[in-house]
C-alpha atoms as a PDB file:
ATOM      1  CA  UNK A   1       0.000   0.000   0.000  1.00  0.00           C
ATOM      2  CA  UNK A   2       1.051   3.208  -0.838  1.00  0.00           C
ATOM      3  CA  UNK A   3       2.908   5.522   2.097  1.00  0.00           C
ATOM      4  CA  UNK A   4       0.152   7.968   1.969  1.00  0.00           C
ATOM      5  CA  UNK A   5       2.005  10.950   4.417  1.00  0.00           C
ATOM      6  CA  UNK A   6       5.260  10.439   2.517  1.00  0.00           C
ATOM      7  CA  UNK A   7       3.461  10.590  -0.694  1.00  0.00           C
ATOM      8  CA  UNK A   8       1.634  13.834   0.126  1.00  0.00           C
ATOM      9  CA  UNK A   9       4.399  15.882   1.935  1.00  0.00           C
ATOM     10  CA  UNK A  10       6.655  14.604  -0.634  1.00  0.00           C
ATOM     11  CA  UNK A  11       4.712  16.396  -3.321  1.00  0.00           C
ATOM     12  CA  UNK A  12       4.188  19.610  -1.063  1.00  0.00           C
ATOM     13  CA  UNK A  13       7.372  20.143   0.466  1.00  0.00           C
ATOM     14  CA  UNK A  14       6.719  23.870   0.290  1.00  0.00           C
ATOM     15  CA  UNK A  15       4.510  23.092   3.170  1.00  0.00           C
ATOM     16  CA  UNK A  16       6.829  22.674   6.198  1.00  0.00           C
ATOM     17  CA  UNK A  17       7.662  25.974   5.593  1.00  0.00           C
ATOM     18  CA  UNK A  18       4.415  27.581   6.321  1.00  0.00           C
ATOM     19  CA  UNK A  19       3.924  25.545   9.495  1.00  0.00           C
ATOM     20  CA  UNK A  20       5.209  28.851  11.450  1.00  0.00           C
ATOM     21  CA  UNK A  21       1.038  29.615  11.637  1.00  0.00           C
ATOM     22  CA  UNK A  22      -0.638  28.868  14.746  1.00  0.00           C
ATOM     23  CA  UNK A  23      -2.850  25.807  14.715  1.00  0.00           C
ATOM     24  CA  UNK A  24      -5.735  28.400  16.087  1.00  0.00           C
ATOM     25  CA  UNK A  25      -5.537  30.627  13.089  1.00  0.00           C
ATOM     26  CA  UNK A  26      -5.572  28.147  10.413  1.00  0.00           C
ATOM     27  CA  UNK A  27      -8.230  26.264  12.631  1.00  0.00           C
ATOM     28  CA  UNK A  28     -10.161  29.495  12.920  1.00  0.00           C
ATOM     29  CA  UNK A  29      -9.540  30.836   8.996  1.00  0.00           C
ATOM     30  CA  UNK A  30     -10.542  26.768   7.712  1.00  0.00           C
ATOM     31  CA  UNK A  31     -13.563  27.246   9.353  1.00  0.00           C
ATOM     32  CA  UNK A  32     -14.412  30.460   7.722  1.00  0.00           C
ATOM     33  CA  UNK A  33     -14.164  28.821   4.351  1.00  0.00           C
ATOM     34  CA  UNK A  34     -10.472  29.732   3.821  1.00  0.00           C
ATOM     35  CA  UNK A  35      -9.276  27.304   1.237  1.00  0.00           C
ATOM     36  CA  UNK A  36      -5.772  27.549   1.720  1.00  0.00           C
ATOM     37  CA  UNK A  37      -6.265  27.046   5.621  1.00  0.00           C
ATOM     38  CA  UNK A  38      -8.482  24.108   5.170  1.00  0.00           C
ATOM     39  CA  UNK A  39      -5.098  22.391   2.741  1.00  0.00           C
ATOM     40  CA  UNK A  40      -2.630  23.726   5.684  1.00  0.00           C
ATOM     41  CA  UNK A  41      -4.578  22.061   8.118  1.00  0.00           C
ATOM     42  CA  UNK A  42      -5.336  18.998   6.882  1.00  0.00           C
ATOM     43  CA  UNK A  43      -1.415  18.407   5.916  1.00  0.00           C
ATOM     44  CA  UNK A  44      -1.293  19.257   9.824  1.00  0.00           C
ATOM     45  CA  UNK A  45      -3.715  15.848  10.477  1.00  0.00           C
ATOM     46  CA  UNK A  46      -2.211  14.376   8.371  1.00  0.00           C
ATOM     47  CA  UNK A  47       1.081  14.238   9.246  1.00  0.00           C
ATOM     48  CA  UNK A  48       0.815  15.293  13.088  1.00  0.00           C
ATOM     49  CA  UNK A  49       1.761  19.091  12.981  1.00  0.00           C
ATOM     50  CA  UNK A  50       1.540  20.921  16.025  1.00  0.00           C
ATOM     51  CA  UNK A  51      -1.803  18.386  16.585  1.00  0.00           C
ATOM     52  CA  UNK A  52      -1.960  14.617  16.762  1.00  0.00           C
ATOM     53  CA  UNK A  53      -2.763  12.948  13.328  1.00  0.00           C
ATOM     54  CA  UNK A  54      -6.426  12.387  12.524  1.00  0.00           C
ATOM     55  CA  UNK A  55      -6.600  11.334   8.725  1.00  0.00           C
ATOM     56  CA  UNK A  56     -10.094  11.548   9.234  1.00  0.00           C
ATOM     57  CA  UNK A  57     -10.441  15.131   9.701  1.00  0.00           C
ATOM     58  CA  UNK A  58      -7.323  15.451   6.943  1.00  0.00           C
ATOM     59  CA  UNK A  59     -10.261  14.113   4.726  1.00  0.00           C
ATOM     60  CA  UNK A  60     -12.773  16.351   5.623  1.00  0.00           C
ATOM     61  CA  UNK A  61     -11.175  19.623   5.032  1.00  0.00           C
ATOM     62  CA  UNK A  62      -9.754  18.569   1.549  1.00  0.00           C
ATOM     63  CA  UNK A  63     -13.286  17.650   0.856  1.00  0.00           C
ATOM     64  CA  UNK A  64     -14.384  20.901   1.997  1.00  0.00           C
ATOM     65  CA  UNK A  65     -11.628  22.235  -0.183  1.00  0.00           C
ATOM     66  CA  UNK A  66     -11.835  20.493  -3.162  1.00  0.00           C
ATOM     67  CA  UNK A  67     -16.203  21.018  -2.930  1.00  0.00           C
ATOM     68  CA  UNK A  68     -15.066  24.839  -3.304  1.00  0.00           C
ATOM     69  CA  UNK A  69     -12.485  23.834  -6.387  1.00  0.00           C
ATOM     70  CA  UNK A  70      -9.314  23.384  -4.624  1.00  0.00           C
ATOM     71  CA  UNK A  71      -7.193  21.484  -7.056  1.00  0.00           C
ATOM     72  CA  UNK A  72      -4.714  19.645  -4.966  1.00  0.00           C
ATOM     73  CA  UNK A  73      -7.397  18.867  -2.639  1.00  0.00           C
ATOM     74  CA  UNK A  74      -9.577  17.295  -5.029  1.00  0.00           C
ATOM     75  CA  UNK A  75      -6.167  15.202  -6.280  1.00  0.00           C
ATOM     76  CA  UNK A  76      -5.601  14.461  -2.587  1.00  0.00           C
ATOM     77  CA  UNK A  77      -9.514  13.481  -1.874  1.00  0.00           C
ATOM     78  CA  UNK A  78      -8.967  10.984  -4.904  1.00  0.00           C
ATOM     79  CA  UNK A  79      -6.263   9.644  -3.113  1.00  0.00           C
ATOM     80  CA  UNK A  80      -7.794   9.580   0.325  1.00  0.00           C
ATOM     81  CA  UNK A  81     -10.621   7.300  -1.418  1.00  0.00           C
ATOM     82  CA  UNK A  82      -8.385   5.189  -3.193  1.00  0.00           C
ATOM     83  CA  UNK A  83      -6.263   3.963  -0.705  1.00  0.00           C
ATOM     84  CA  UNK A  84      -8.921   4.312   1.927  1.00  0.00           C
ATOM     85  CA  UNK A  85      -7.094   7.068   4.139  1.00  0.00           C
ATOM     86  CA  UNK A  86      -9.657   8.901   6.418  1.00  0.00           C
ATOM     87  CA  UNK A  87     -12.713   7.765   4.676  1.00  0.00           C
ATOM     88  CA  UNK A  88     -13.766   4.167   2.927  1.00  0.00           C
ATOM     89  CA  UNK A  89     -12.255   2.918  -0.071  1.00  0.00           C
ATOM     90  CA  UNK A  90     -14.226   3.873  -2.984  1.00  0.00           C
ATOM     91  CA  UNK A  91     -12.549   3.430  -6.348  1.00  0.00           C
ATOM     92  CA  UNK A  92     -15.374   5.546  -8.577  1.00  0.00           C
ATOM     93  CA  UNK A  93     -15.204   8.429  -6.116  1.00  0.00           C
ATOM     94  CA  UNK A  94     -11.567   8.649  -6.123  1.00  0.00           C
ATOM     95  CA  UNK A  95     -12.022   8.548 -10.159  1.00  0.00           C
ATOM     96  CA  UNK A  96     -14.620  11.313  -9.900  1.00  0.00           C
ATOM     97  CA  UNK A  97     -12.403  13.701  -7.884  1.00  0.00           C
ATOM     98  CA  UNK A  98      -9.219  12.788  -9.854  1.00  0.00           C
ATOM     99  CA  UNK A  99     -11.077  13.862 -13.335  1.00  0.00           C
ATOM    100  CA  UNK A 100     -12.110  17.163 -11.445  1.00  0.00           C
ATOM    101  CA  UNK A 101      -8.867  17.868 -10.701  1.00  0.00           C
ATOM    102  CA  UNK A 102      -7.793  16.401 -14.060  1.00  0.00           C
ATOM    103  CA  UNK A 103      -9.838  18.617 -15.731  1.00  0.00           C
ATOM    104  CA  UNK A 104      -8.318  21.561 -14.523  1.00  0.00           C
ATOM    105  CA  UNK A 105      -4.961  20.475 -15.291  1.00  0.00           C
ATOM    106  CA  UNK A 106      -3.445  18.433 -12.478  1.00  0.00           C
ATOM    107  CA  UNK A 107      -0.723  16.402 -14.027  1.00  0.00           C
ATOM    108  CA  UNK A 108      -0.623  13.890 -11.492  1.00  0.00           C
ATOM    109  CA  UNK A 109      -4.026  13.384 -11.532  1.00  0.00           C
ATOM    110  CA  UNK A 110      -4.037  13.235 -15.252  1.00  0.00           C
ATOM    111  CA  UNK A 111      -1.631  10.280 -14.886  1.00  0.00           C
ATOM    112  CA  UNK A 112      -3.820   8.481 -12.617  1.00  0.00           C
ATOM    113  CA  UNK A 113      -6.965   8.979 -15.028  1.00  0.00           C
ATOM    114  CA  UNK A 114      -5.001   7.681 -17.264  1.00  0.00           C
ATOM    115  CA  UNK A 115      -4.133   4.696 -15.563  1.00  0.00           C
ATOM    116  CA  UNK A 116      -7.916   4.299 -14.616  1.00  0.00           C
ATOM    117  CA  UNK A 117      -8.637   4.140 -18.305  1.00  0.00           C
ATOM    118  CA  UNK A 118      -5.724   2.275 -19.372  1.00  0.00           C
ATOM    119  CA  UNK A 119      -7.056  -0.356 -16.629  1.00  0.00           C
ATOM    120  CA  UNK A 120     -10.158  -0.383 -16.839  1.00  0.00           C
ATOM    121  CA  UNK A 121     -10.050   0.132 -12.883  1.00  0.00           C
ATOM    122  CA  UNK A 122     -13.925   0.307 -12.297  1.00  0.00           C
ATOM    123  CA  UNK A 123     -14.922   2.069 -15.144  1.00  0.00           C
ATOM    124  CA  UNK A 124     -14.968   0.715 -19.324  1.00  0.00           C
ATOM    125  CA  UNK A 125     -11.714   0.431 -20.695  1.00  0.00           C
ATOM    126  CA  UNK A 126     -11.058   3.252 -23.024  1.00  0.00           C
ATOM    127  CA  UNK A 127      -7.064   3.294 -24.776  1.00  0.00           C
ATOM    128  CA  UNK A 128      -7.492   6.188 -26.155  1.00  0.00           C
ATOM    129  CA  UNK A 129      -8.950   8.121 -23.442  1.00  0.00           C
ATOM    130  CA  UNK A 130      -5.708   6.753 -21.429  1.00  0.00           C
ATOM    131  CA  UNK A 131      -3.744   8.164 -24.201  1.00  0.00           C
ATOM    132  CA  UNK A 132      -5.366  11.130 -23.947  1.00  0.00           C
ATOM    133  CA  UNK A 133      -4.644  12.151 -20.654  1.00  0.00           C
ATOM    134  CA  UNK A 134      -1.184  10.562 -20.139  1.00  0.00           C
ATOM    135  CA  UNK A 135      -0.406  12.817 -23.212  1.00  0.00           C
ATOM    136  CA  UNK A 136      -1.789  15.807 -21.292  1.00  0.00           C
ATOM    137  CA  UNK A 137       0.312  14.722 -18.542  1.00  0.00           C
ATOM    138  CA  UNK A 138       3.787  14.254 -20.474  1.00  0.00           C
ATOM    139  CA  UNK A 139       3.209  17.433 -21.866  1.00  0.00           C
ATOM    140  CA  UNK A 140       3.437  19.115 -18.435  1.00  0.00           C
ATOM    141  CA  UNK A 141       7.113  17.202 -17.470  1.00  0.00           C
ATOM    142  CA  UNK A 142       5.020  13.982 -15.565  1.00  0.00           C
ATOM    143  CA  UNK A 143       7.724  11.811 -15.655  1.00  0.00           C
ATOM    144  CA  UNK A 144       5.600   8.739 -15.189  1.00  0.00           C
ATOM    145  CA  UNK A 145       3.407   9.927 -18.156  1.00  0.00           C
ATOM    146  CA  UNK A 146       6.126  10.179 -20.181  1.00  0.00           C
ATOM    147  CA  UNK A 147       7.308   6.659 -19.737  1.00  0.00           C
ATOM    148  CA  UNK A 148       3.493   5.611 -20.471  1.00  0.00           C
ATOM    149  CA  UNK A 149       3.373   7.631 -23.672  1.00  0.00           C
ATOM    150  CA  UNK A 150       6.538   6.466 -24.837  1.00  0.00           C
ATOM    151  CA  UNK A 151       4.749   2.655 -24.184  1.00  0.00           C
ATOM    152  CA  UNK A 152       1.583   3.540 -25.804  1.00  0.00           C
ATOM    153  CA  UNK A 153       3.468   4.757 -28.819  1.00  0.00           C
ATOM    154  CA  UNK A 154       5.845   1.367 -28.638  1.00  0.00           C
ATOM    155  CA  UNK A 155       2.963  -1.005 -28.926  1.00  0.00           C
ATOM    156  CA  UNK A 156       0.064   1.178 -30.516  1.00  0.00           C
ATOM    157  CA  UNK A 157      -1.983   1.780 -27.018  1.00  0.00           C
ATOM    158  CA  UNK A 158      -4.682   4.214 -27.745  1.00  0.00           C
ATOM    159  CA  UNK A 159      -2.703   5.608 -31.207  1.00  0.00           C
ATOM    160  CA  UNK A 160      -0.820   4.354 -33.982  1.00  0.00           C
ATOM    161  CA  UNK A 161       2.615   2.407 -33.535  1.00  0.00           C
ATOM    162  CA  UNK A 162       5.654   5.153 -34.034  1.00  0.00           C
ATOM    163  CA  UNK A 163       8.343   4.211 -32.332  1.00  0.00           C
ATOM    164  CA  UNK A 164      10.626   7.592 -33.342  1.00  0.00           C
ATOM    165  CA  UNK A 165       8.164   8.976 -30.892  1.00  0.00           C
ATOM    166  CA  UNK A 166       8.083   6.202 -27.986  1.00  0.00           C
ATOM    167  CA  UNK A 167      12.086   6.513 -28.277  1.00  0.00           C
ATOM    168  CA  UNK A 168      11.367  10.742 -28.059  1.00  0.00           C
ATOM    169  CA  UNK A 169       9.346  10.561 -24.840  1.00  0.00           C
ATOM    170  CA  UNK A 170      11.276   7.362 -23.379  1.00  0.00           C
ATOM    171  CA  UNK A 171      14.492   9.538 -23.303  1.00  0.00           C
ATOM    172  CA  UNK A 172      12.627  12.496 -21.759  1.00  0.00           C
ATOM    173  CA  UNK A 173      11.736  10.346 -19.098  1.00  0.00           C
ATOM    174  CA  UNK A 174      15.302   8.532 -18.697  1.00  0.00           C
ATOM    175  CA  UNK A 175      16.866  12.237 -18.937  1.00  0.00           C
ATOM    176  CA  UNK A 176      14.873  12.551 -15.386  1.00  0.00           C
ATOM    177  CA  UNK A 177      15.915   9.040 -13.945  1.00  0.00           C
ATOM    178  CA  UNK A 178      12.900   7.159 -14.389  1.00  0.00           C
ATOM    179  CA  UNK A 179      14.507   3.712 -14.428  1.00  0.00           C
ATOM    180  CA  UNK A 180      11.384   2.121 -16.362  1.00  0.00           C
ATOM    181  CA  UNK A 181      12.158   4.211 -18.810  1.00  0.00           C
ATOM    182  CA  UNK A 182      16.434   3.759 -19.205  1.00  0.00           C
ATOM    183  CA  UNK A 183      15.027   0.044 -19.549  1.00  0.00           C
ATOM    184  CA  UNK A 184      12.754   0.644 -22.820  1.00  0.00           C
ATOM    185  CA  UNK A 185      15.273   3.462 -23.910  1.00  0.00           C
ATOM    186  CA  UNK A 186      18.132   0.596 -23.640  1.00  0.00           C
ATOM    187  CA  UNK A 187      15.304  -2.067 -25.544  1.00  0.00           C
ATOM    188  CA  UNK A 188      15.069   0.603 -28.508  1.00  0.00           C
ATOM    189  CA  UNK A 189      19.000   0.744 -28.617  1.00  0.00           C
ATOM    190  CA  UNK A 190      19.289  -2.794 -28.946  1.00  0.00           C
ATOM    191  CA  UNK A 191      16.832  -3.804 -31.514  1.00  0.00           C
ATOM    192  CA  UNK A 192      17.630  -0.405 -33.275  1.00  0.00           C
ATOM    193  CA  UNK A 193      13.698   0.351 -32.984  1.00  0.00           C
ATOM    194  CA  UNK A 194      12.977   3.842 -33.832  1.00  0.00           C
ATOM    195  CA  UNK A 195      17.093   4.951 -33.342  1.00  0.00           C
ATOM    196  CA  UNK A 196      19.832   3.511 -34.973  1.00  0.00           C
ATOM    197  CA  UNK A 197      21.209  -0.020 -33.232  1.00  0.00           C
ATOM    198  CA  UNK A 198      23.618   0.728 -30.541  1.00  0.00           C
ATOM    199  CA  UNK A 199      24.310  -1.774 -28.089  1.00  0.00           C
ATOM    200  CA  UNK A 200      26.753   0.859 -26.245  1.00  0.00           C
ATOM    201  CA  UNK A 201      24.268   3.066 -25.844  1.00  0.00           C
ATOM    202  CA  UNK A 202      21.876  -0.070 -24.237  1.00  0.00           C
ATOM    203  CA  UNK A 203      24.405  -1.243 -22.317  1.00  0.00           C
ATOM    204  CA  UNK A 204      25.040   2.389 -21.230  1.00  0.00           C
ATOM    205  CA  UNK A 205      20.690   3.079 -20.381  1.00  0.00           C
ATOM    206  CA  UNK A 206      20.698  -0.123 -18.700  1.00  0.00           C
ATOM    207  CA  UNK A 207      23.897   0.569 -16.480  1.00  0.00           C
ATOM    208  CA  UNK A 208      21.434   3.649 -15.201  1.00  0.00           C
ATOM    209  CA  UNK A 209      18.182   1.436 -14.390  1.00  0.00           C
ATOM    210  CA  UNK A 210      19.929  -1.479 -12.838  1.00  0.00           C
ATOM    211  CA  UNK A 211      21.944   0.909 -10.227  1.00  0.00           C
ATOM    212  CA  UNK A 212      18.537   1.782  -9.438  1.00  0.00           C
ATOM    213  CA  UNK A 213      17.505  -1.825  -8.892  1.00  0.00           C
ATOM    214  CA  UNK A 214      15.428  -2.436 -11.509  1.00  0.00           C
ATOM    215  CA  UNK A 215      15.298  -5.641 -12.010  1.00  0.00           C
ATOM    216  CA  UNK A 216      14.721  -6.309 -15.839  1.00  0.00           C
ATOM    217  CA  UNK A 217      17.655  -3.700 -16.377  1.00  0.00           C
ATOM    218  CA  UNK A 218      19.782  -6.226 -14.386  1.00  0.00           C
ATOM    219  CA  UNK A 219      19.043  -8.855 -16.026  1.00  0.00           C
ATOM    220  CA  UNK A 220      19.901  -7.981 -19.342  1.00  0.00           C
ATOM    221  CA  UNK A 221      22.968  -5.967 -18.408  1.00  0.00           C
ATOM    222  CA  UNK A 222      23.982  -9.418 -16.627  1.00  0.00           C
ATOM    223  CA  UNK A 223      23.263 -11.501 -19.885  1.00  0.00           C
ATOM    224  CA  UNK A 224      25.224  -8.597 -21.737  1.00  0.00           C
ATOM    225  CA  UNK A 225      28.332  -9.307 -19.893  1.00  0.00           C
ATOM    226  CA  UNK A 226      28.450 -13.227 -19.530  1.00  0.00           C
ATOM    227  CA  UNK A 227      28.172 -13.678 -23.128  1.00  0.00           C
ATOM    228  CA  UNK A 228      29.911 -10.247 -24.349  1.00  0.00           C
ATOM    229  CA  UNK A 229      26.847  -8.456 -25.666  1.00  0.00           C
ATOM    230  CA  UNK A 230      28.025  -4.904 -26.515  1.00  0.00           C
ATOM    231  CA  UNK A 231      30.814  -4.849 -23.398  1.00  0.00           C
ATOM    232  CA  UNK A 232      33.483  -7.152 -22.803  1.00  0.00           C
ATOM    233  CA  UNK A 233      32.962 -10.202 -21.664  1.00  0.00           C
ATOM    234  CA  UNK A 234      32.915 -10.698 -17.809  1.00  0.00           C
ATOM    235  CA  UNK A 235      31.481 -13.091 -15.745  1.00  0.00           C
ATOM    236  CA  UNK A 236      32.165 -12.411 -12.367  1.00  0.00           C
ATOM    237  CA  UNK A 237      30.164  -8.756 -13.439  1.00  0.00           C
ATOM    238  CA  UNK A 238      27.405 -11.335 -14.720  1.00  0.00           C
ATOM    239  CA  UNK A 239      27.020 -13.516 -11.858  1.00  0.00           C
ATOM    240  CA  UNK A 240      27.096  -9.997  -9.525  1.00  0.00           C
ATOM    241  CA  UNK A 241      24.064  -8.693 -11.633  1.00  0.00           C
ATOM    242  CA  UNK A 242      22.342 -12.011 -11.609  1.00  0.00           C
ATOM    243  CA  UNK A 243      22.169 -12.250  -7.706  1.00  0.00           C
ATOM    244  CA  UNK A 244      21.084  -8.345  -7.441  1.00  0.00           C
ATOM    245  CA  UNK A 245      18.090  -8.999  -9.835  1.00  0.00           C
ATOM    246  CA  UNK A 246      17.866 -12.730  -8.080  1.00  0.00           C
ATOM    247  CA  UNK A 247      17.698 -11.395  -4.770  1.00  0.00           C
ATOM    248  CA  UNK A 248      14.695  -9.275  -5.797  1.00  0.00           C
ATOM    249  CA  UNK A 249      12.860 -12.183  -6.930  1.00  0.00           C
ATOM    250  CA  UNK A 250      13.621 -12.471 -10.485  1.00  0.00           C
ATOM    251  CA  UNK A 251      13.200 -16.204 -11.704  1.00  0.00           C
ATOM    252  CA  UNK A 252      15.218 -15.724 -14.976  1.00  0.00           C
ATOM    253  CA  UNK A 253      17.763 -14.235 -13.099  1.00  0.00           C
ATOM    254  CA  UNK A 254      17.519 -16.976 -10.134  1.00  0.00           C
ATOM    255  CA  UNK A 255      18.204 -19.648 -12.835  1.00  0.00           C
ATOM    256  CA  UNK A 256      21.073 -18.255 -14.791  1.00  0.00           C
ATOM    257  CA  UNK A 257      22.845 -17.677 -11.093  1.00  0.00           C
ATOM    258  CA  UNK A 258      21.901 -21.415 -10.700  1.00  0.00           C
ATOM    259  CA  UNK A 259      23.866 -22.073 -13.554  1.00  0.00           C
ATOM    260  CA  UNK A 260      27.218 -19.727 -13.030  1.00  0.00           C
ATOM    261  CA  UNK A 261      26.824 -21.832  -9.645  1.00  0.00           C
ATOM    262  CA  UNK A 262      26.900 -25.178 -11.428  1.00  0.00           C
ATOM    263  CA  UNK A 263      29.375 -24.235 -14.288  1.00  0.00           C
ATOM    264  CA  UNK A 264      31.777 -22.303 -12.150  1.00  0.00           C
ATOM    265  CA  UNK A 265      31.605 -19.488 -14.449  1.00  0.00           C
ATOM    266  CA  UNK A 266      32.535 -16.146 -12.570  1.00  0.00           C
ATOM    267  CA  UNK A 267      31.768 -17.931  -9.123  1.00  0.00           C
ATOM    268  CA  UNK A 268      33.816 -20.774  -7.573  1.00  0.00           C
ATOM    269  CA  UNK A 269      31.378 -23.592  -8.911  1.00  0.00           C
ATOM    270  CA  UNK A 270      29.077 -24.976  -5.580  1.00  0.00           C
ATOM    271  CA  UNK A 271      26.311 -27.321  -5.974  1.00  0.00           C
ATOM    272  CA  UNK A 272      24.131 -26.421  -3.385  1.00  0.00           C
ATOM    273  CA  UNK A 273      23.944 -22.880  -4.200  1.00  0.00           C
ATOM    274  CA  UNK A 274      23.156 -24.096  -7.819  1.00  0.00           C
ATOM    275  CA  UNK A 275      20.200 -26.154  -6.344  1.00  0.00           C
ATOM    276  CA  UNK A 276      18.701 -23.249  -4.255  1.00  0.00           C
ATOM    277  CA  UNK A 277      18.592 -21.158  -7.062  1.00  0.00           C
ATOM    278  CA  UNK A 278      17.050 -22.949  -9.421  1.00  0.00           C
ATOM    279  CA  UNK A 279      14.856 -24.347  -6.750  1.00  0.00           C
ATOM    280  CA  UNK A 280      13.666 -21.170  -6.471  1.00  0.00           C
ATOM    281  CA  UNK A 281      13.608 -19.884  -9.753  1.00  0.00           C
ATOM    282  CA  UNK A 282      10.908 -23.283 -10.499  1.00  0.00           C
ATOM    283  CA  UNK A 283       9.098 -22.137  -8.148  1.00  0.00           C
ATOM    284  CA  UNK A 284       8.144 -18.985  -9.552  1.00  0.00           C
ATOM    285  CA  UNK A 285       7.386 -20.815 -12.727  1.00  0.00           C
ATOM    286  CA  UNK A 286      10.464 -20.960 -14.386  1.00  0.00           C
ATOM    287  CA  UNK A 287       9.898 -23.931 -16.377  1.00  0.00           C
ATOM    288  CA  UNK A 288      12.956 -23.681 -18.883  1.00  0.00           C
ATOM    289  CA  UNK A 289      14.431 -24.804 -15.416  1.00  0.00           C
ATOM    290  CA  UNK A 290      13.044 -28.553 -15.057  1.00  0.00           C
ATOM    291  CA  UNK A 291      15.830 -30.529 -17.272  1.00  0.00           C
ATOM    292  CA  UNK A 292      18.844 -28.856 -14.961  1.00  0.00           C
ATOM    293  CA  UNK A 293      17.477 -29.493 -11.934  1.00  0.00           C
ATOM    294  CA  UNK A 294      16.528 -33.179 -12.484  1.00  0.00           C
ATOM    295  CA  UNK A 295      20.121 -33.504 -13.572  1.00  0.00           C
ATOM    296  CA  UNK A 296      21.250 -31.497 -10.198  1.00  0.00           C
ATOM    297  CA  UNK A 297      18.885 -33.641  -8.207  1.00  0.00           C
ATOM    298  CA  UNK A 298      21.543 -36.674  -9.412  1.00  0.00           C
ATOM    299  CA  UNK A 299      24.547 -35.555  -8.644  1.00  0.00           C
ATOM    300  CA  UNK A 300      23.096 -34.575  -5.090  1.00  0.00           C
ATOM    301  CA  UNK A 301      22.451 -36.602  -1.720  1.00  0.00           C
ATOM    302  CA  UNK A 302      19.125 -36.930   0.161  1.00  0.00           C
ATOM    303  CA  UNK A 303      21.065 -34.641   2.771  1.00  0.00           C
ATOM    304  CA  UNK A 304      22.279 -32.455   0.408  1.00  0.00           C
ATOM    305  CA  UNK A 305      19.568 -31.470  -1.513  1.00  0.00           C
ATOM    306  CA  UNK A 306      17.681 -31.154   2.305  1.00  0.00           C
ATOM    307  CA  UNK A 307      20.486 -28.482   2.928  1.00  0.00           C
ATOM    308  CA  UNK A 308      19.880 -26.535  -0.214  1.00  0.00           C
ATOM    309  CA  UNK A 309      16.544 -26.562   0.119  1.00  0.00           C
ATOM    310  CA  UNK A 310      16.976 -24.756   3.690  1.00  0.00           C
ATOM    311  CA  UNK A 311      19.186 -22.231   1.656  1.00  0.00           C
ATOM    312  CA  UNK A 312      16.683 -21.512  -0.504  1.00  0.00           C
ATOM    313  CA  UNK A 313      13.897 -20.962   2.183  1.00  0.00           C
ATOM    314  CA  UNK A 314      16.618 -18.825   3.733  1.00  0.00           C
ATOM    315  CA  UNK A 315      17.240 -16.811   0.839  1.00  0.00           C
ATOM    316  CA  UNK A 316      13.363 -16.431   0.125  1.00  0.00           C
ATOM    317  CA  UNK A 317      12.742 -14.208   3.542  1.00  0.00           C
ATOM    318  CA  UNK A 318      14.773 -11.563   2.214  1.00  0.00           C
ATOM    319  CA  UNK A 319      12.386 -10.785  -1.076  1.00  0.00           C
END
């Protein structure tokens, strides 16, 4: 579930600023219909200001707010309902106040409509209206938009296949840091879709999103340097970018670590490791995985395999 107070200060940080108000006056002005007082104060509930937190009454002033047109407050109430904070999850009212909000130009909330439509999160499915408004949004700088244009324009979502455009708004995005994005931009690079082939420059995009633990980005800049895929060969990098994707639960990556574990290739060869791995990576439905580990299951004992087993339960509390 979303952190709903880190979410909401973290897009109003201009807010702790402001806090030098007394609680009285904004209490006092909010109740006189001051719009801005009723946002202060409910940021104040929210996250404990100078009052104890009530997310309760942090919902009622935004809906005061956002009744009178506030436009963060009505991208706040939307949130509030969403993720049931203060008031009852309600999907279609947190769609109602996000297309208020939406409407008047709310990037954020233009994402999330989006999304919504994209979705079809309570409402019809409608690919162009999700186009629509995650164009709206990437227009304003949403970085999260931007990586969703750039995919509608990869596959065709809501408007016709181009993908010098996808690669346009993916790099917008990737400029920013959006890891998602580095990982298309570095796809596009590679298959020389919509920009000239370049495994350097994939290589280069995926370096970005796997040191920001993105797991897909990992896993191909691992396959990249075990077989010498636009870098020099390397192994030991390959088995180090395995384990970080791995470790988050990747079952691709859990079976090629498997295997660097079983061949010895960039990691002093171990058996048991290999098992635990690819133990785990069947689990997840890996079933590429099923011929290896019959022939692992052979060269193992009963107490062996027991032990690896117990290594991969181990490693399976830390995903």
């Amino acid at each position: 579930m979303l952190d709903f107070i880190s979410k909401i200060l973290s897009l109003f940080p201009f807010f702790k600023r402001q806090y030098s108000t007394p609680l009285a006056d904004l209490k006092r002005k909010a109740k006189c219909g001051d719009i801005k007082a009723q946002f202060k104060l409910a940021i104040c509930y929210l996250d404990g200001i100078g009052c104890k937190k009530n997310h309760a009454k942090a919902f009622q002033l935004w809906k005061k707010a956002a009744e009178l047109g506030d436009i963060q407050s009505q991208y706040n109430l939307g949130v509030c309902y969403k993720y049931g904070e203060g008031v009852a999850r309600n999907p279609e009212e947190a769609f109602k106040w996000w297309k208020k909000a939406a409407e008047q130009g709310e990037p954020e909330a233009q994402f999330n409509l989006g999304n919504c439509y994209e979705n079809g999160d309570r409402i019809e499915r409608d690919l162009f209206k999700a186009f629509e408004w995650y164009q709206r949004s990437a227009e304003q700088g949403f970085v999260k938009s931007q990586n969703n244009l750039g995919c509608c324009y990869e596959i065709g979502l809501g408007v016709k296949k181009n993908l010098k455009e996808a690669f346009k708004w993916y790099k917008k995005a990737s400029d920013r840091g959006v890891a998602r994005s580095q990982f298309n931009l570095g796809m596009l690079y590679a298959t020389g879709s919509g920009v000239k082939k370049s495994y350097f420059e994939a290589i280069k995009w995926w370096k970005k999103a796997a040191e920001q633990n993105y797991a897909p980005a990992q896993l191909y800049l691992a396959n990249s340097y075990q077989y010498g895929d636009g870098v020099k060969k390397n192994p030991a990098e390959a088995v180090k970018w395995y384990r970080k994707a791995a470790e988050q639960g990747d079952a691709t990556a859990q079976y090629q670590l498997g295997m660097c574990y079983y061949i010895g290739d960039g990691i002093k060869r171990n058996i048991i490791e290999a098992y635990a791995w690819i133990y785990l990576s069947l689990e997840r439905g890996f079933k590429e995985a099923h011929r290896n580990f019959s022939i692992l299951e052979s060269e193992l004992t009963p107490d062996e395999i027991k032990k690896a087993v117990r290594l991969a339960e181990n490693y399976k509390t830390s995903f």
